[in-house]
Protein backbone atom coordinates (compact mmCIF):
# COMPACT_ATOMS: atom_id res chain seq x y z
CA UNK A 1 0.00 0.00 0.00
CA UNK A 2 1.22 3.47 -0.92
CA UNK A 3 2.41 5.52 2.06
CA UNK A 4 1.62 9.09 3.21
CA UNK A 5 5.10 9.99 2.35
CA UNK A 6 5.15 8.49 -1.04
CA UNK A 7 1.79 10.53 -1.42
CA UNK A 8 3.30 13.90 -0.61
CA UNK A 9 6.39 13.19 -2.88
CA UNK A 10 4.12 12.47 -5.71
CA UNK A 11 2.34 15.73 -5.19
CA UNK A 12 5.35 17.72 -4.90
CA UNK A 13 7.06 16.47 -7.90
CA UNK A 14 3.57 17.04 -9.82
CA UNK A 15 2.99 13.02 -10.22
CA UNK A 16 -0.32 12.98 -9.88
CA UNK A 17 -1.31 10.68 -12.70
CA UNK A 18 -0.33 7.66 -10.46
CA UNK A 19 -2.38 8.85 -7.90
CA UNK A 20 -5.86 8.95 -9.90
CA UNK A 21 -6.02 6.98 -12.59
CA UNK A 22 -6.82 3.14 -12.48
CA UNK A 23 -3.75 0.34 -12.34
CA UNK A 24 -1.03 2.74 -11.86
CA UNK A 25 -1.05 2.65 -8.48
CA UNK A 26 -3.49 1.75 -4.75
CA UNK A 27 -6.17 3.61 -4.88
CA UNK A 28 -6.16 7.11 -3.03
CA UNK A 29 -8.52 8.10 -1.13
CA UNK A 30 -9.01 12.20 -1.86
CA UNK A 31 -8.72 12.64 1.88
CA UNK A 32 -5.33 11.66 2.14
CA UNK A 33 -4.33 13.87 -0.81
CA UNK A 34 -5.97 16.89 0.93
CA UNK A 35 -4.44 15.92 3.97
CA UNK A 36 -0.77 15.76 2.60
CA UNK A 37 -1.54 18.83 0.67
CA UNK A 38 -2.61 21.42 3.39
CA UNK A 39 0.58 20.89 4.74
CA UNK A 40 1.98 22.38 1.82
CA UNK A 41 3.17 25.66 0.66
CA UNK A 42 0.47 27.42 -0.52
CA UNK A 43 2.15 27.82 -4.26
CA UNK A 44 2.85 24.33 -4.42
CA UNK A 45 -0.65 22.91 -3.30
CA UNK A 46 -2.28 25.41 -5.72
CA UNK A 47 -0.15 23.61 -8.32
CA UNK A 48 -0.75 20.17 -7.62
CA UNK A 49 -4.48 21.50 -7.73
CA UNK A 50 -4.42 22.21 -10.96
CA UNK A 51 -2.99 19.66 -11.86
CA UNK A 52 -5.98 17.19 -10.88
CA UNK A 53 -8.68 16.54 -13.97
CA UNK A 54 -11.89 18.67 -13.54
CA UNK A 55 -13.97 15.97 -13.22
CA UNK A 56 -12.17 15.33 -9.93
CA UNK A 57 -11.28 19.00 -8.59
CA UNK A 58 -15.04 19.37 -6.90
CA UNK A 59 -14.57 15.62 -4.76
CA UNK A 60 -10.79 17.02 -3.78
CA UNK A 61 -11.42 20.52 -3.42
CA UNK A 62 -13.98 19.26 -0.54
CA UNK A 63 -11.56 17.81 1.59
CA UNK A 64 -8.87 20.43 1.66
CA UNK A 65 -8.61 22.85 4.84
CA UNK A 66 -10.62 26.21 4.93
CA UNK A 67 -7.33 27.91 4.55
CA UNK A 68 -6.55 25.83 1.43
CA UNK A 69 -9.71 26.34 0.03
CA UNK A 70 -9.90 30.13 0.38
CA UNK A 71 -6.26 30.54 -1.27
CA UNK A 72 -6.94 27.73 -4.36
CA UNK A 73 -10.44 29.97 -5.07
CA UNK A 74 -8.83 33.41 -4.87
CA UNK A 75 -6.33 32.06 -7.84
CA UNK A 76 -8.75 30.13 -10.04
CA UNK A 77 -10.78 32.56 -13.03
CA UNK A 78 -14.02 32.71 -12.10
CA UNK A 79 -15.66 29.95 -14.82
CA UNK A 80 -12.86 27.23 -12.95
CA UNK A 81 -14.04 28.27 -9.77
CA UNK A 82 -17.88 28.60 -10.54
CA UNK A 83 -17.29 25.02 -11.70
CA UNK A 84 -15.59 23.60 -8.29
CA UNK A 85 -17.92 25.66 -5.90
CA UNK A 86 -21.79 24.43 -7.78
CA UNK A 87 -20.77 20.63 -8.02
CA UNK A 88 -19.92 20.62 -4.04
CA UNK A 89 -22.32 19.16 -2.29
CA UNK A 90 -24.84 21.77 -0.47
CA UNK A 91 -23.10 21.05 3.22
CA UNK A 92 -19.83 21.58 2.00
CA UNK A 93 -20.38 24.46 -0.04
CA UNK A 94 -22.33 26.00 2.72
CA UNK A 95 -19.20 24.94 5.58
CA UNK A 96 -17.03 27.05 2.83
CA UNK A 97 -18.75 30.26 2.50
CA UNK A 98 -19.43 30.46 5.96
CA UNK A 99 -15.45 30.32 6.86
CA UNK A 100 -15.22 33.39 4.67
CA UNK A 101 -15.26 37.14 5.57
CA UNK A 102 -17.98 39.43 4.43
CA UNK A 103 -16.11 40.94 1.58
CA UNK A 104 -15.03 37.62 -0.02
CA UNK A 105 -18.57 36.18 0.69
CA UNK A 106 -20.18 38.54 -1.55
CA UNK A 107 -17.32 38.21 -4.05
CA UNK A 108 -18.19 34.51 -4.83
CA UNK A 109 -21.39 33.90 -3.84
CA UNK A 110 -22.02 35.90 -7.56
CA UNK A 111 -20.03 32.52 -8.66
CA UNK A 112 -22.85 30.20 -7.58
CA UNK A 113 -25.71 29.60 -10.25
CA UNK A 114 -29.13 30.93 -9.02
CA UNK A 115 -30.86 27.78 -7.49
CA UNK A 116 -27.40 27.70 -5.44
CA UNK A 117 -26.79 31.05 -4.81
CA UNK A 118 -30.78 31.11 -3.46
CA UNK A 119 -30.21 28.11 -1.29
CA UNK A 120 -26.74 29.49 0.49
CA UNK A 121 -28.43 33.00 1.17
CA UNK A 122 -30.56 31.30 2.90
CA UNK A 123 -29.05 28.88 5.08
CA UNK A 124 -26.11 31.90 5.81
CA UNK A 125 -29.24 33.41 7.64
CA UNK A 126 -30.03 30.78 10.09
CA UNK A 127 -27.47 31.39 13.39
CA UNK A 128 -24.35 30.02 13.05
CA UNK A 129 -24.92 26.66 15.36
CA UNK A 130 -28.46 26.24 13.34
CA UNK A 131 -28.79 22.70 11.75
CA UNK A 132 -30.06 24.75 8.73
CA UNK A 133 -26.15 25.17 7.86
CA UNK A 134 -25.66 21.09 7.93
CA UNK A 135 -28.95 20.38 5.49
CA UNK A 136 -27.98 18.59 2.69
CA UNK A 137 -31.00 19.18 -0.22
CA UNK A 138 -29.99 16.38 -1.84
CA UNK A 139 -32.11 13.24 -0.96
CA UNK A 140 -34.12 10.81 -1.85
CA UNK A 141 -38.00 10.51 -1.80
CA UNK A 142 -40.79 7.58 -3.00
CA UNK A 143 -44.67 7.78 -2.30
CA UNK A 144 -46.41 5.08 -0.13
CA UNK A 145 -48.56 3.63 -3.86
CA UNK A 146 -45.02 2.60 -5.23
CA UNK A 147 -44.12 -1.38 -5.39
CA UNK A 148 -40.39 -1.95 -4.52
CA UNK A 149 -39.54 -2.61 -7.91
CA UNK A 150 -41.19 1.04 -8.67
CA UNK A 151 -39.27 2.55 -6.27
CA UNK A 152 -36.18 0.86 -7.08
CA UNK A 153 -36.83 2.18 -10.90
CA UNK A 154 -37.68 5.22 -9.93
CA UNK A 155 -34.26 5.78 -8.00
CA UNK A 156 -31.89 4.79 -10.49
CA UNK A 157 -33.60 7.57 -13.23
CA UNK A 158 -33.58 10.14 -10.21
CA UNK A 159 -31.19 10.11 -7.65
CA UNK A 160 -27.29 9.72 -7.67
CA UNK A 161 -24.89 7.78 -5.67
CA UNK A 162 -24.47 9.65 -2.52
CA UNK A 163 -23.73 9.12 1.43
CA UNK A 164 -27.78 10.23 1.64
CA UNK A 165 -28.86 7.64 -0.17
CA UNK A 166 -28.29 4.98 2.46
CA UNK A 167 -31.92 5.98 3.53
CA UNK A 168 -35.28 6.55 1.37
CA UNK A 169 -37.21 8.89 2.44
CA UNK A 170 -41.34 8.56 2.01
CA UNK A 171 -43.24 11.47 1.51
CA UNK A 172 -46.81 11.97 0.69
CA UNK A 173 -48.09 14.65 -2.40
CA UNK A 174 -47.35 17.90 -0.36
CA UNK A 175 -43.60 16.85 0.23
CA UNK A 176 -44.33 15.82 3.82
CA UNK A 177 -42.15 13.14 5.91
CA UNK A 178 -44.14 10.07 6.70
CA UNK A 179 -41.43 7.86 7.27
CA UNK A 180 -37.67 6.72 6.78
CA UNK A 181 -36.70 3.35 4.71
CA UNK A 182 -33.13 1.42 5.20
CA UNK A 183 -32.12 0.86 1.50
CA UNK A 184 -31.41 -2.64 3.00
CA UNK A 185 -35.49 -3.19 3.70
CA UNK A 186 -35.90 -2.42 0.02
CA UNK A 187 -33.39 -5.10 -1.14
CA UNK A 188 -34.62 -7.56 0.96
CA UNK A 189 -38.47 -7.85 0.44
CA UNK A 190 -40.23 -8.67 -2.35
CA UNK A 191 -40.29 -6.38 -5.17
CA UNK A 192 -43.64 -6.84 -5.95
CA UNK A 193 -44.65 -5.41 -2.32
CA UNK A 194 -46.12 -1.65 -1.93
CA UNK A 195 -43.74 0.77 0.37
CA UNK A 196 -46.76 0.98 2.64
CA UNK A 197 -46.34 -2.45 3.65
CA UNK A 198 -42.64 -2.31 4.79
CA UNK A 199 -43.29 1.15 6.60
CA UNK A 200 -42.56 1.00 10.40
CA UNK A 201 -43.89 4.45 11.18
CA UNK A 202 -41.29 5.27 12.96
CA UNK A 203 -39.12 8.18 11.72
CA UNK A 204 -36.36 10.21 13.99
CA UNK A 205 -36.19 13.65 12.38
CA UNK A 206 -34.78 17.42 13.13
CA UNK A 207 -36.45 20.33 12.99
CA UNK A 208 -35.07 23.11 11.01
CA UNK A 209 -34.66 25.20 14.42
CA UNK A 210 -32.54 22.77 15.91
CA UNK A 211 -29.12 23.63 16.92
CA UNK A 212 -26.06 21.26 16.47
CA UNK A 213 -26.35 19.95 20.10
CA UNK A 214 -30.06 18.87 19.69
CA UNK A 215 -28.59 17.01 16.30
CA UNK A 216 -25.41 15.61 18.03
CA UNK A 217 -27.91 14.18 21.07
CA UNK A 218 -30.00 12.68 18.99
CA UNK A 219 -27.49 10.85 16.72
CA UNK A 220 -26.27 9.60 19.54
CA UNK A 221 -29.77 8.22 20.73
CA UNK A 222 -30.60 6.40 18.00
CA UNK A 223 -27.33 5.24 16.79
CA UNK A 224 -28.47 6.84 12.98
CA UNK A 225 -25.90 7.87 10.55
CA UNK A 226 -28.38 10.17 8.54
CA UNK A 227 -31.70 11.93 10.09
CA UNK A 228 -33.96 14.14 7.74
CA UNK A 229 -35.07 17.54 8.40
CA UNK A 230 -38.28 19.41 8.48
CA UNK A 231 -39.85 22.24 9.34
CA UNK A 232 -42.93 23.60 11.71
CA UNK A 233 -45.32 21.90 8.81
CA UNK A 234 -43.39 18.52 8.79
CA UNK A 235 -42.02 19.59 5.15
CA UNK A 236 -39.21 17.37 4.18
CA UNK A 237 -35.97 20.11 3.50
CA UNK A 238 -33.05 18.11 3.59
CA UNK A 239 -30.94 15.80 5.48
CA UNK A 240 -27.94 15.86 8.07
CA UNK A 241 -25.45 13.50 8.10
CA UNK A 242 -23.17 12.33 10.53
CA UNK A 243 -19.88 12.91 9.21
CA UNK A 244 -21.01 16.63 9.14
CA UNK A 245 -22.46 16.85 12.61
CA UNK A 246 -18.89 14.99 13.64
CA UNK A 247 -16.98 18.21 11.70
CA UNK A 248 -19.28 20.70 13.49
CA UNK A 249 -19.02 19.42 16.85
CA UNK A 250 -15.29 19.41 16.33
CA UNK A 251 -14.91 22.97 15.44
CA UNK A 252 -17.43 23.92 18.14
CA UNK A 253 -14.99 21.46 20.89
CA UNK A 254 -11.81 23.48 19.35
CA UNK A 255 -13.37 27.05 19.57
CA UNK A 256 -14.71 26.19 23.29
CA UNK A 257 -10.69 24.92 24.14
CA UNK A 258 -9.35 27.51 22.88
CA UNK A 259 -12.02 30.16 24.60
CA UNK A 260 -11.43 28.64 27.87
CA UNK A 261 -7.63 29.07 27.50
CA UNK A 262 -8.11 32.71 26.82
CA UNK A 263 -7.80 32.98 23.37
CA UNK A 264 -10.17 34.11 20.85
CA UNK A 265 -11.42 31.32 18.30
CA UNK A 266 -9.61 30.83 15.68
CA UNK A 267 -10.52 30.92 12.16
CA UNK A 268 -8.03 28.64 10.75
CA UNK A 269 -5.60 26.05 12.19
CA UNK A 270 -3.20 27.08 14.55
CA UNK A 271 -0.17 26.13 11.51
CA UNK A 272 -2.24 28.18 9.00
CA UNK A 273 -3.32 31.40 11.38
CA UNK A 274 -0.64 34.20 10.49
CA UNK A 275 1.93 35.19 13.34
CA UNK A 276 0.06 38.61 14.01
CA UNK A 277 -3.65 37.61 13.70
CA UNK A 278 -2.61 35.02 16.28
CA UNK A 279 -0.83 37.69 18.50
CA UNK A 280 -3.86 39.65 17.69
CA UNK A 281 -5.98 36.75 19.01
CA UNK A 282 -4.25 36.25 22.20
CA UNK A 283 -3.37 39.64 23.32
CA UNK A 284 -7.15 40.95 23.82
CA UNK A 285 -7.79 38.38 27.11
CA UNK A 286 -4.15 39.19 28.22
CA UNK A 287 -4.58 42.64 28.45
CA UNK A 288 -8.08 41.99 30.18
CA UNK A 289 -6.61 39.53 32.80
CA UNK A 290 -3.40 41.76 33.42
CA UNK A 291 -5.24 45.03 34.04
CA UNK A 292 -7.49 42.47 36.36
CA UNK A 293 -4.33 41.29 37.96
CA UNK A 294 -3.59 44.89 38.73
CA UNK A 295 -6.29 44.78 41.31
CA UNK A 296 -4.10 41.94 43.08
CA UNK A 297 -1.23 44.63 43.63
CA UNK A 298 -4.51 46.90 44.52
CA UNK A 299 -5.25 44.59 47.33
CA UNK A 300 -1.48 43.85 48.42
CA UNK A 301 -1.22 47.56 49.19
CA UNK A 302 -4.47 48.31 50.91
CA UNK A 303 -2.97 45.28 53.86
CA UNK A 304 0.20 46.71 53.38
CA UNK A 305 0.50 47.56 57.23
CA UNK A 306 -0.38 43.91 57.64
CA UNK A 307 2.66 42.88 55.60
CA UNK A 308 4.97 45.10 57.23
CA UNK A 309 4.62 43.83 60.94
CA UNK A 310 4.10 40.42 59.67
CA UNK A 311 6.91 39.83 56.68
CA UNK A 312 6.28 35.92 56.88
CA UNK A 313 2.76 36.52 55.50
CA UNK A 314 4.29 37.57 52.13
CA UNK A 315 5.95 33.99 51.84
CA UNK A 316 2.74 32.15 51.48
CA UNK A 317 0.88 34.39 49.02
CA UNK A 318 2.12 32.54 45.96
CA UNK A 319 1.33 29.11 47.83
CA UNK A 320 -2.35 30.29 48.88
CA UNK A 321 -3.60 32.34 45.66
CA UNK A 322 -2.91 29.40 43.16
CA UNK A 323 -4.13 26.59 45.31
CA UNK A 324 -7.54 28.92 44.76
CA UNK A 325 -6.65 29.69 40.78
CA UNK A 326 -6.60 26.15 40.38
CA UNK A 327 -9.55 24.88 42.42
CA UNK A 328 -11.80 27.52 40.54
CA UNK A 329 -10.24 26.32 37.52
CA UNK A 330 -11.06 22.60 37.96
CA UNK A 331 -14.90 23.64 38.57
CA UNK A 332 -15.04 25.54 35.84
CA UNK A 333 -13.27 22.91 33.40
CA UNK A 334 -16.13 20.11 34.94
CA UNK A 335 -19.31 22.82 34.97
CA UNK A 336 -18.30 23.81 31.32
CA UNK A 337 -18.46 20.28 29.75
CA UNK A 338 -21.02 19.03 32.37
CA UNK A 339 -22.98 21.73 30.51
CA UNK A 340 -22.09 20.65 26.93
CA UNK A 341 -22.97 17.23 26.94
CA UNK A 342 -25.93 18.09 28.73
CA UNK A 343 -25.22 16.73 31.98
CA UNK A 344 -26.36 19.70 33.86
CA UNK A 345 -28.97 22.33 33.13
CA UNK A 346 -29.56 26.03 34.53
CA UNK A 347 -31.90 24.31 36.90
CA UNK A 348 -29.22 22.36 38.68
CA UNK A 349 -27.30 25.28 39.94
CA UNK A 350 -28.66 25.03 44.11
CA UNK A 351 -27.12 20.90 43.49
CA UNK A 352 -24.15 22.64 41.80
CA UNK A 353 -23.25 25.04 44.27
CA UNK A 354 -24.15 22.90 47.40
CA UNK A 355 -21.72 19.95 46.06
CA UNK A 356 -18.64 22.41 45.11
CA UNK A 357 -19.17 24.12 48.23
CA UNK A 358 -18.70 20.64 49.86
CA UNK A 359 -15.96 19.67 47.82
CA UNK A 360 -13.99 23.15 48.15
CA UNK A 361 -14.61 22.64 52.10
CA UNK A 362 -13.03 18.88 52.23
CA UNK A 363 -10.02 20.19 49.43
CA UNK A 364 -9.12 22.92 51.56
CA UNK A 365 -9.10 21.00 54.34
CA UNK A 366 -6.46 18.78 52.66
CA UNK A 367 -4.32 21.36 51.75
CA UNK A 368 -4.84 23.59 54.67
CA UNK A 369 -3.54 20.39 56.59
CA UNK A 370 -0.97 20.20 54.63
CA UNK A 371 0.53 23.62 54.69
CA UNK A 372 -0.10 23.32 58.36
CA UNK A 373 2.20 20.58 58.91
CA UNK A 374 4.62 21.98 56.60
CA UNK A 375 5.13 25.03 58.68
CA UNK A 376 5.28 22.68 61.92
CA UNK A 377 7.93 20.89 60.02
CA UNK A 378 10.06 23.87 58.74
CA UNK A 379 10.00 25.05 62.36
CA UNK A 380 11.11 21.89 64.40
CA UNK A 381 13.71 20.97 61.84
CA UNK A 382 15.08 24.50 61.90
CA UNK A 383 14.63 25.24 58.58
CA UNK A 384 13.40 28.48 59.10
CA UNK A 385 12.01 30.52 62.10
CA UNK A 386 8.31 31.32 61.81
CA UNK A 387 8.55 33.22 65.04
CA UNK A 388 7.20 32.56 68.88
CA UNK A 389 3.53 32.32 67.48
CA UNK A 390 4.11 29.93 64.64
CA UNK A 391 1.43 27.88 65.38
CA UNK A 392 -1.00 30.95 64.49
CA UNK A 393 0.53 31.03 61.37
CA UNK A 394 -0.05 27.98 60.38
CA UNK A 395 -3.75 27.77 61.61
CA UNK A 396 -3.67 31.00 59.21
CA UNK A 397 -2.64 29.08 56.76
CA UNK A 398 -5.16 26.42 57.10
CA UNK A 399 -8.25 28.46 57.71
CA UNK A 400 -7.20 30.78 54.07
CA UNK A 401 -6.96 27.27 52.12
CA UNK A 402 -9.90 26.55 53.18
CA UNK A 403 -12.19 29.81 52.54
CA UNK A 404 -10.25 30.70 49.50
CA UNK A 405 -10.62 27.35 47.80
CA UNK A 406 -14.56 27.54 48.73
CA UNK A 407 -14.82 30.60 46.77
CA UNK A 408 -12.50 29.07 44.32
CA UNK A 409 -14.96 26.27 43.72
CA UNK A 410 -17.82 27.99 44.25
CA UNK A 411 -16.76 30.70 41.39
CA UNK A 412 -15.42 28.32 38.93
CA UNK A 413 -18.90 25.90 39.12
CA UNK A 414 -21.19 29.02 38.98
CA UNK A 415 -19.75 31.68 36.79
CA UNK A 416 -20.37 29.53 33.63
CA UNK A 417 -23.60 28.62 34.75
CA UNK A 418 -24.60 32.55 34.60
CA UNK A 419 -23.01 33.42 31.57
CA UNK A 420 -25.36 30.46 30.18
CA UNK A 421 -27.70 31.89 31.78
CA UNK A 422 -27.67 35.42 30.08
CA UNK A 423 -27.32 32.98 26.76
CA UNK A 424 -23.53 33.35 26.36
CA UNK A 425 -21.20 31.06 25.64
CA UNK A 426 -19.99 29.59 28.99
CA UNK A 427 -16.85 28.59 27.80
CA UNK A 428 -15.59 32.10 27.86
CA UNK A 429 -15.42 31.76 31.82
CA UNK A 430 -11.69 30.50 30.65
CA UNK A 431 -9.19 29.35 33.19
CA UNK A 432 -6.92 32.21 33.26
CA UNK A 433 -10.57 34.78 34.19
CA UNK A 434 -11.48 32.59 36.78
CA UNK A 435 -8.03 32.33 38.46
CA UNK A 436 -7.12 36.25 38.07
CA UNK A 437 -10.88 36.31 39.88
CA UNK A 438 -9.32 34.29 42.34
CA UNK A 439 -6.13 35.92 42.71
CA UNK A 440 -7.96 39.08 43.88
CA UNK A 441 -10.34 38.12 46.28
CA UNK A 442 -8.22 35.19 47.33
CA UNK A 443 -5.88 38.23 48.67
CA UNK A 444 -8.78 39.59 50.92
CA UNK A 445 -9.38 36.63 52.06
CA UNK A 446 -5.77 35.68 53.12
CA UNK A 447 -5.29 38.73 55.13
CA UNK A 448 -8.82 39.38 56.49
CA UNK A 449 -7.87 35.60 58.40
CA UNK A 450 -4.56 36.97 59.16
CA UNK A 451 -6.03 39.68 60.54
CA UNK A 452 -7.97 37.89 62.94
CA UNK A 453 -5.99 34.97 64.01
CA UNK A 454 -2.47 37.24 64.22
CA UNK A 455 -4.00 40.10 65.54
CA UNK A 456 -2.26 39.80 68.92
CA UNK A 457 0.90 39.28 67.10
CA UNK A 458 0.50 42.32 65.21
CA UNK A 459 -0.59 44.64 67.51
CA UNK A 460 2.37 44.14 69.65
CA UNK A 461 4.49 44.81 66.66
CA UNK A 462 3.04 48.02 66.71
C-alpha cells in the first residue's frame, strides 16, 4: 500500500497521474491527498491543484482545509471556480462560505448559479450553530402507492450515488415526511410489495430550528448515521449526516478549548493562522486579565500595614492564591463540559453550588492540613524561624486554604452557569478569568484571616 510519504512526494514532484487513474497505483482516497496537501506551501498545493482533472477537482477541493480552500479559489478565473464551488455538495459548499469574511462572501457567492446562490443565502441566515447550515438538499424521496420494484426504478432515473442515499425517504403529495426506509429493507423484500407495507412508522427527524447539540444528542440516541429535516409543517428540506455533525461538533470542541484558554477562536488552524492575527488573538484576554491582575497589587497595598509587621505573610501568598486559581479552575473545566454534553442544566445550579461548596470545604481542608504541617515541620527541623507564634501562622494558613478554595470552587462551578444563563457562551469563563478572579479576592481573604488569628501578634508589633 502506498504511504503518506510516497503521497506527498508524488504531489510535490507534480505526479499525480499515479495517484488517480486506475492500475497505476493503490487507490487514493481524496482525503489523504488533501491531507498531505494542506501541509503544503500554498504555491505548491495550488499547483498540484491544478494539476488534478476537472472531473475530480469538486470531490478534492472538498476535503482540503478552509485555509486551502480560500487561497486555491482566490487564484482560479471565475468559470474554474464557478465550476468547483456548484458541483460541491450543499453542506460543504455552505461549511465554505461560511469560513469566509464578508467581503469575499459577496465576491463569490455571484459565482454560484441561481438555485445555489438562493439556497446558500438562505441557510447563511439561520445562526451560526443552526442545523439549517448542515442540510444537505440532496435526498431521496418515494410515495407510499409505489411497489419496490417502482421505487427501485424510480431511483436509479432520479437520484445519484451519494452518502444520503443509504436511507429513502417517504413522503406523501405535499412533500411531507411520513417515514424513513433502510435501502437494506428495500433489497430484501419482495419487489412486488407496496412501500406501505414495509413502513414501520417510525421516523427520527430534526427540525429546522434545531441547533447542532439537539442534532449531536439525537445521533447519539438512536445510533443513525443520517436523520432528515423538516420544518414547523413537517415539510421534508433536507438531510444531516453524521460525518457533518462529527466536523461541526469538532470545530465547536476546538473554539470552546481555545475560549477557555483565553484565546479568541480561531478561524483557521493554529499552523495556517498568520503570526500577528494570532498575536492579535491572544493579546485581547491578556490585556483583560493583566489590568485584572492589577487589582491583586490593589489589594497587596491596601494590607500593606499587615505585611509590614508580619513579613512571613508575604511567603505564602504565591502558595495560597494558586491553590484557589486552580480549584476555581477545575470547577469551571467540569461545569463547562457538564454543561455541553448536557449533563447539567440552569436548573441544577442550588445541586451545583451545594456539592462544590462541599468539595472546596473537604479540598481545603487537605491542603490547609498540609501547609499546616509543613510550617510545623520547617520550624522543628530549623529550617526556618516562623517566630514565637508559629502555630498561628499555620492555623492561618489552614483556615485561608480553606475559605479561598470555597470561593475558588464555588466561582469556577457558577460563573459559567450565569453566563449560560444570560445565553452566552460559557466557555468564555476561561481558566486564566477565573483564576485572576481568584487571585484578587483570594488576597482579601488571606489577610482578612490573618487579621484575625495574628491580631495579637501584630498589635504588639506596633
Amino acid at each position: 500500500m502506498i504511504t503518506l510519504k510516497e503521497i506527498k512526494d508524488k504531489i510535490v514532484k507534480g505526479d499525480i497521474k499515479s495517484l488517480i487513474y486506475p492500475g497505476t497505483s493503490t487507490d487514493i482516497h481524496p482525503a489523504d491527498v488533501a491531507q498531505i496537501m494542506d501541509t503544503l506551501p500554498v504555491d505548491i498545493a495550488y499547483n498540484s491543484f491544478e494539476s488534478f482533472p476537472e472531473k475530480k477537482k469538486a470531490t478534492l477541493f472538498a476535503y482540503l482545509g478552509r485555509y486551502l480552500q480560500r487561497k486555491i479559489i482566490a487564484r482560479l478565473g471565475k468559470e474554474q471556480a464557478s465550476k468547483i464551488l456548484n458541483h460541491l455538495e450543499s453542506t460543504d459548499r455552505y461549511a465554505f462560505f461560511i469560513s469566509l469574511g464578508a467581503l469575499e462572501r459577496s465576491q463569490f457567492i455571484e459565482y454560484l448559479d441561481d438555485k445555489n446562490k438562493k439556497d446558500t443565502q438562505d441557510m447563511l441566515g439561520y445562526p451560526r450553530q443552526s442545523v439549517a447550515r448542515l442540510v444537505n438538499t440532496e435526498f431521496a424521496t418515494i410515495t407510499t402507492e409505489m411497489t419496490i420494484a417502482e421505487a427501485n426504478k424510480h431511483l436509479c432515473d432520479n437520484h445519484k450515488d451519494s452518502d444520503t442515499a443509504n436511507v429513502i425517504y417517504v413522503v406523501d403529495d405535499q412533500g411531507k415526511l411520513l417515514d424513513d426506509i433502510p435501502v437494506r429493507r428495500l433489497v430484501l423484500n419482495e419487489t412486488s410489495k407496496k412501500i406501505s407495507d414495509i413502513m414501520d412508522g417510525v421516523v427520527v427527524k430534526l427540525n429546522i430550528q434545531d441547533n447542532t447539540d439537539e442534532a449531536i444528542a439525537k445521533f447519539k440516541e438512536y445510533d443513525r448515521t443520517v436523520l432528515p429535516v423538516t420544518n414547523d409543517d413537517n415539510l421534508l428540506l433536507g438531510v444531516v449526516t453524521i460525518d457533518d455533525v462529527m466536523d461541526a461538533d469538532e470545530q465547536r470542541n476546538t473554539r470552546e478549548m481555545q475560549r477557555f484558554g483565553g484565546v479568541e477562536s480561531l478561524e483557521y488552524p493554529y499552523v495556517k493562522t498568520p503570526i500577528f492575527s494570532l498575536i492579535r488573538k491572544r493579546a485581547g484576554w491578556l490585556i483583560i486579565l493583566f489590568l485584572s491582575e492589577m487589582l491583586t497589587a490593589t489589594a497587596m497595598g491596601f494590607f500593606q500595614d499587615e505585611l509590614a509587621t508580619a513579613v512571613v505573610l508575604a511567603l505564602f501568598i504565591p502558595l495560597v492564591i494558586s491553590s484557589g486559581g486552580n480549584s476555581g479552575s477545575q470547577a469551571a473545566t467540569l461545569i463547562i463540559r457538564a454543561l455541553a454534553v448536557k449533563e447539567l442544566n440552569l436548573r441544577d445550579w442550588w445541586y451545583v453550588m451545594k456539592r462544590e461548596l462541599f468539595s472546596g470545604l473537604c479540598l481545603g481542608a487537605i491542603l490547609g492540613t498540609i501547609g499546616f504541617l509543613r510550617i510545623a515541620l520547617w520550624q522543628r527541623l530549623h529550617w526556618y524561624d516562623y517566630g514565637a507564634h508559629w502555630q498561628l501562622m499555620g492555623l492561618t494558613i489552614f483556615f485561608s486554604l480553606i475559605g479561598i478554595i470555597m470561593w475558588g470552587t464555588l466561582s469556577g462551578s457558577m460563573i459559567p452557569i450565569l453566563l449560560k444563563k444570560l445565553k452566552l457562551d460559557p466557555a468564555t469563563s476561561s481558566a486564566p478569568f477565573v483564576a485572576t478572579l481568584v487571585d484578587v479576592t483570594g488576597l482579601v481573604i488571606y489577610f482578612s484571616i490573618a487579621a484575625i488569628i495574628l491580631q495579637d501578634t501584630l498589635l504588639k508589633h506596633h
